[in-house]
Protein backbone atom coordinates (compact mmCIF):
# COMPACT_ATOMS: atom_id res chain seq x y z
CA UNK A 1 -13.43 34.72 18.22
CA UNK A 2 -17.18 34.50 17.02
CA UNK A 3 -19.50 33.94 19.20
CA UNK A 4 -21.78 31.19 18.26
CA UNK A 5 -25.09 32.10 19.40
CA UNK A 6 -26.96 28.95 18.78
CA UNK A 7 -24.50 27.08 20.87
CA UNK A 8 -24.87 29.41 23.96
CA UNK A 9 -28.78 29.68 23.83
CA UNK A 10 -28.62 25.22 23.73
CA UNK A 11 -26.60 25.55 26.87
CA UNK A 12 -28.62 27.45 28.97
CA UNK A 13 -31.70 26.08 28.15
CA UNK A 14 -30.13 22.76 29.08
CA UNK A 15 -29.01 23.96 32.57
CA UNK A 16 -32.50 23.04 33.94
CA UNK A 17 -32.13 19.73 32.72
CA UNK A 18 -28.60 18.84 34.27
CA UNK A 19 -29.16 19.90 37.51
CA UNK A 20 -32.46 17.42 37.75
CA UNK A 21 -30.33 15.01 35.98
CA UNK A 22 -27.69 15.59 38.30
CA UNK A 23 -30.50 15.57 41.47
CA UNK A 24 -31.76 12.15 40.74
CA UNK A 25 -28.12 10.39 40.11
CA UNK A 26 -27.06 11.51 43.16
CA UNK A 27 -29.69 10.50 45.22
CA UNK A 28 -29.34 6.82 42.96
CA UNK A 29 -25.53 7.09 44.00
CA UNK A 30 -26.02 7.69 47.51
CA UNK A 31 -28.45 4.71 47.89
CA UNK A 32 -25.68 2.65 46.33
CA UNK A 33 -23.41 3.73 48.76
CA UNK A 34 -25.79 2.76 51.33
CA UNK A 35 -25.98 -0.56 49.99
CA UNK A 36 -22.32 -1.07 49.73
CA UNK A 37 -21.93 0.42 53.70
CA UNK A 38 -24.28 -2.00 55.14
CA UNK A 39 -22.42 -4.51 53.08
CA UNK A 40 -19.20 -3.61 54.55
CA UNK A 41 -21.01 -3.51 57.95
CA UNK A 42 -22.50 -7.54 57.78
CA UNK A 43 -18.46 -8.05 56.90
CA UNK A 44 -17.01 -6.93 59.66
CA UNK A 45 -19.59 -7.88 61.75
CA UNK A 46 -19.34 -11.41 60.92
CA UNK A 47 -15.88 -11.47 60.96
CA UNK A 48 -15.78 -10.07 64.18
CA UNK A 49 -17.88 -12.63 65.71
CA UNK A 50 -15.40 -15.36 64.61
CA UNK A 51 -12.67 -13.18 66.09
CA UNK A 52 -14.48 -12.91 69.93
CA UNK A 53 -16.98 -15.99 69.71
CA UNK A 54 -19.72 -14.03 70.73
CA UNK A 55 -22.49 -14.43 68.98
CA UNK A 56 -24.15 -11.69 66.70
CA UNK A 57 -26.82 -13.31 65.48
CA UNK A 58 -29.12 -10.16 66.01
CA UNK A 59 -26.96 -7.76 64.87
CA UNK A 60 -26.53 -10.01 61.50
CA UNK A 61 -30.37 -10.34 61.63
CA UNK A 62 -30.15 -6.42 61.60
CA UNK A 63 -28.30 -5.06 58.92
CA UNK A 64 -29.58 -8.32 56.82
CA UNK A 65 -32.99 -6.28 57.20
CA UNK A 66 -31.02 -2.82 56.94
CA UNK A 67 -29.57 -4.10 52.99
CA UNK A 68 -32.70 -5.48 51.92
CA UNK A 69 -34.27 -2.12 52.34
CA UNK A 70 -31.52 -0.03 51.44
CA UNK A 71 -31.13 -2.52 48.25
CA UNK A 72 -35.41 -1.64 47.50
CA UNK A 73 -34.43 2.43 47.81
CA UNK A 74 -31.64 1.66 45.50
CA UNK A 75 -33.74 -0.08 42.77
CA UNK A 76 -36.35 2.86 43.45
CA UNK A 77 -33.75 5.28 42.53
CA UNK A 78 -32.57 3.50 40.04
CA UNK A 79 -35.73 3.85 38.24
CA UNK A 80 -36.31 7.31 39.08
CA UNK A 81 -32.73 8.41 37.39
CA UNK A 82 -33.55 6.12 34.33
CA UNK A 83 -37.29 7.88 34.34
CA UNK A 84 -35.56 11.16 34.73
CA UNK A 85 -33.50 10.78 31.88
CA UNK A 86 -35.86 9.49 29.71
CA UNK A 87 -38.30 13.08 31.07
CA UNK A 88 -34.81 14.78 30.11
CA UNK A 89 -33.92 13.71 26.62
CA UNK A 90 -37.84 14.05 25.27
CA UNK A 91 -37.61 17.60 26.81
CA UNK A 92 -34.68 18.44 24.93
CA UNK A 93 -35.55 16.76 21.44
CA UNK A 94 -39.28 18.39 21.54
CA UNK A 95 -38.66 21.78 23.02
CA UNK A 96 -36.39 24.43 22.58
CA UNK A 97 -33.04 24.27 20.84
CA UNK A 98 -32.43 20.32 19.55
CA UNK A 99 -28.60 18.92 18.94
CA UNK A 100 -29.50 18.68 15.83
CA UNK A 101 -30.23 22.77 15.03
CA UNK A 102 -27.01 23.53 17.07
CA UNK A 103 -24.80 21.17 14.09
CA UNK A 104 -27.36 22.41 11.58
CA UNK A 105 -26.63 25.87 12.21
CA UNK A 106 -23.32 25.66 12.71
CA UNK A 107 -22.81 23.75 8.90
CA UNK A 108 -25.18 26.20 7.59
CA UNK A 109 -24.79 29.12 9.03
CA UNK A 110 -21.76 29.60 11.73
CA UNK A 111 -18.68 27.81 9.48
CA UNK A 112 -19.86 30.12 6.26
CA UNK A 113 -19.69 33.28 8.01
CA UNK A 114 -16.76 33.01 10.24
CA UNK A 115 -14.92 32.01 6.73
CA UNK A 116 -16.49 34.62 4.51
CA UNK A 117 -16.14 37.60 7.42
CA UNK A 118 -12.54 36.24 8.82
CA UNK A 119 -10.99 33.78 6.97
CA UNK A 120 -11.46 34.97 3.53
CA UNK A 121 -9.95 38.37 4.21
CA UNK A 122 -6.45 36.22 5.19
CA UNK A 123 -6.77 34.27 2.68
CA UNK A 124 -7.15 37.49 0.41
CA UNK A 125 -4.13 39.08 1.89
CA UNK A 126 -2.13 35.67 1.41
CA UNK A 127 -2.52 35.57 -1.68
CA UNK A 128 -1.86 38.81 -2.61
CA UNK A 129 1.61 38.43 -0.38
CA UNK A 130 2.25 35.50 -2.34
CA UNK A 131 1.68 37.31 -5.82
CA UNK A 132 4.06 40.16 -4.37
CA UNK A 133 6.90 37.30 -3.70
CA UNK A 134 6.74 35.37 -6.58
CA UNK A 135 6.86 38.71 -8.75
CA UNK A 136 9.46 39.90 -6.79
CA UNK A 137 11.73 36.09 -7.05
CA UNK A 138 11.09 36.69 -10.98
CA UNK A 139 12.36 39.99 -10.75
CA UNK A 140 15.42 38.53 -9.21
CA UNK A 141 15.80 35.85 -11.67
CA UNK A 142 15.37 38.27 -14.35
CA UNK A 143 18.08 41.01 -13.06
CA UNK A 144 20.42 37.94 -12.59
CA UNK A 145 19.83 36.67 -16.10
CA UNK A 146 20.18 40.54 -16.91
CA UNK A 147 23.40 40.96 -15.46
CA UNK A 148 24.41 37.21 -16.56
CA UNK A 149 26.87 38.25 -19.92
CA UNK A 150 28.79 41.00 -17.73
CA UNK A 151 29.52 39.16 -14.85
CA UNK A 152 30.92 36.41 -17.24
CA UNK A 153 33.15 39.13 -19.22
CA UNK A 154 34.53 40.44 -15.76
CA UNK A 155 35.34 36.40 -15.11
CA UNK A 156 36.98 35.95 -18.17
CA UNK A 157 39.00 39.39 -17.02
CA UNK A 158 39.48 38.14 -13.49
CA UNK A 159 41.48 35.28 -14.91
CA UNK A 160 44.33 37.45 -16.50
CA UNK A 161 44.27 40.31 -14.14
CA UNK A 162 44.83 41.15 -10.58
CA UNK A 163 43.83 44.16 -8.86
CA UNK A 164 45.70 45.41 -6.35
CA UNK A 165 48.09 42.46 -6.50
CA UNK A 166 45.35 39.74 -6.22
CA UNK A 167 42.48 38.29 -8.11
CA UNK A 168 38.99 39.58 -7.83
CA UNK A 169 36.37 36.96 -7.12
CA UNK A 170 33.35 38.30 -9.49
CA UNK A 171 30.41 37.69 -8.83
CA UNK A 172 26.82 38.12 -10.47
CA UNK A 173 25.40 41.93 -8.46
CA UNK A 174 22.62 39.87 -7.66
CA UNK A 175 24.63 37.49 -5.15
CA UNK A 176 26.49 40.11 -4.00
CA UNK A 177 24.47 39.83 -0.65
CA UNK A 178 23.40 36.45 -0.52
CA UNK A 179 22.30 36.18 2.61
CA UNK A 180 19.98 39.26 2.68
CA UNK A 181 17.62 37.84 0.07
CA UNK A 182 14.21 37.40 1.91
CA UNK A 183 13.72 33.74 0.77
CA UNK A 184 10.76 31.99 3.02
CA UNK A 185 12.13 28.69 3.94
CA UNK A 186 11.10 25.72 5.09
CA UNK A 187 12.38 26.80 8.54
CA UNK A 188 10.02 29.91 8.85
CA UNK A 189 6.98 27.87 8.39
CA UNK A 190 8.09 25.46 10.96
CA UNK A 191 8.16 28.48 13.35
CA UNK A 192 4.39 29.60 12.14
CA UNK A 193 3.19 26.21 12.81
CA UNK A 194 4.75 26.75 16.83
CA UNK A 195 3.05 30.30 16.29
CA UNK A 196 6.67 31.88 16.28
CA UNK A 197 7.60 34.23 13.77
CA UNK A 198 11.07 34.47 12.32
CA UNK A 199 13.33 36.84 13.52
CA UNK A 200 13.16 40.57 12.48
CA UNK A 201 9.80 40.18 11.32
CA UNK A 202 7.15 42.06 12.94
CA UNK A 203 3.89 40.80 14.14
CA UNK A 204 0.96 42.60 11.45
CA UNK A 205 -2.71 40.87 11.66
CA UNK A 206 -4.71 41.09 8.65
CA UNK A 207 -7.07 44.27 9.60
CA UNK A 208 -4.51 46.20 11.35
């Protein structure tokens, strides 16, 4: 497989980016999970002091204090992710390797070549295969017609004489291995498509 340079080079410039990206929503995450712990914490607390009857008043008083803050370094993160992203996506859209050249070049430039340098030449061989069979399935046709008028004089024959006791079944030379004519069927490119090939045919790619 080509490698798609343009691709590669907008990845790696890009690493930079994702880990600050990365940075900044983890710290926003971890302030959310603050928020959410103290949360928990006032819960259990309160429920607790319904449980023993002793009051927590201060405690409550406490982590009331503890959420409001943690809830102020949460919206402070918050903003810092959203400003980081904002920092991230101007960064990639003014310096650099854009999207938009990595799609560019691959419509222009990648798709053309990988078909003209490795598609083409299967296609080339494919349809020189397919001239070959056709040819050969006229040839076929044609050496059947050929033999055609014989192999209905021998019939005619056949009807009035036995050989050997018996009658001979004629048939038309062309049939007289059925089974070993090559035909591609419907069954063999039913294998391709499961990247099998049929079997007794060997594995040949196009450059080999």
């Amino acid at each position: 497989m080509k490698e798609f340079a343009k691709f590669t080079q907008f990845k790696n410039q890009d690493i930079d980016l994702q880990k600050m990206e990365a940075q900044y929503r983890q710290k926003m995450n971890d302030a959310g999970q603050r928020v959410e712990d103290l949360k928990a914490q006032l819960q259990a607390t309160i429920a607790d002091e319904f449980r023993s009857g002793k009051d927590a008043t201060t405690a409550k008083n406490k982590l009331k204090d503890d959420i409001s803050s943690a809830e102020k370094d949460f919206a402070l993160a918050k903003a810092e992710y959203e400003e980081c992203l904002r920092y991230t996506t101007e960064k990639r859209q003014s310096s650099g390797v854009t999207a938009e050249d990595v799609l560019r070049s691959y419509r222009d430039e990648f798709v053309p070549s990988v078909w003209e340098g490795e598609v083409k030449p299967i296609l080339d061989r494919m349809a020189q295969a397919r001239a070959e069979y056709l040819n050969s399935l006229m040839d076929l046709r044609e050496k059947e017609r050929e033999y055609a008028p014989l192999r209905t004089q021998m019939y005619d024959l056949s009807r009035t004489t036995k050989v050997d006791g018996a009658y001979v079944a004629v048939m038309n030379p062309v049939d007289y291995r059925q089974s070993e004519i090559p035909y591609i069927s419907g069954q063999d490119l039913a294998l391709i498509e499961r990247n099998e090939l049929p079997s007794g045919v060997e594995r040949r790619k196009t450059g080999e």
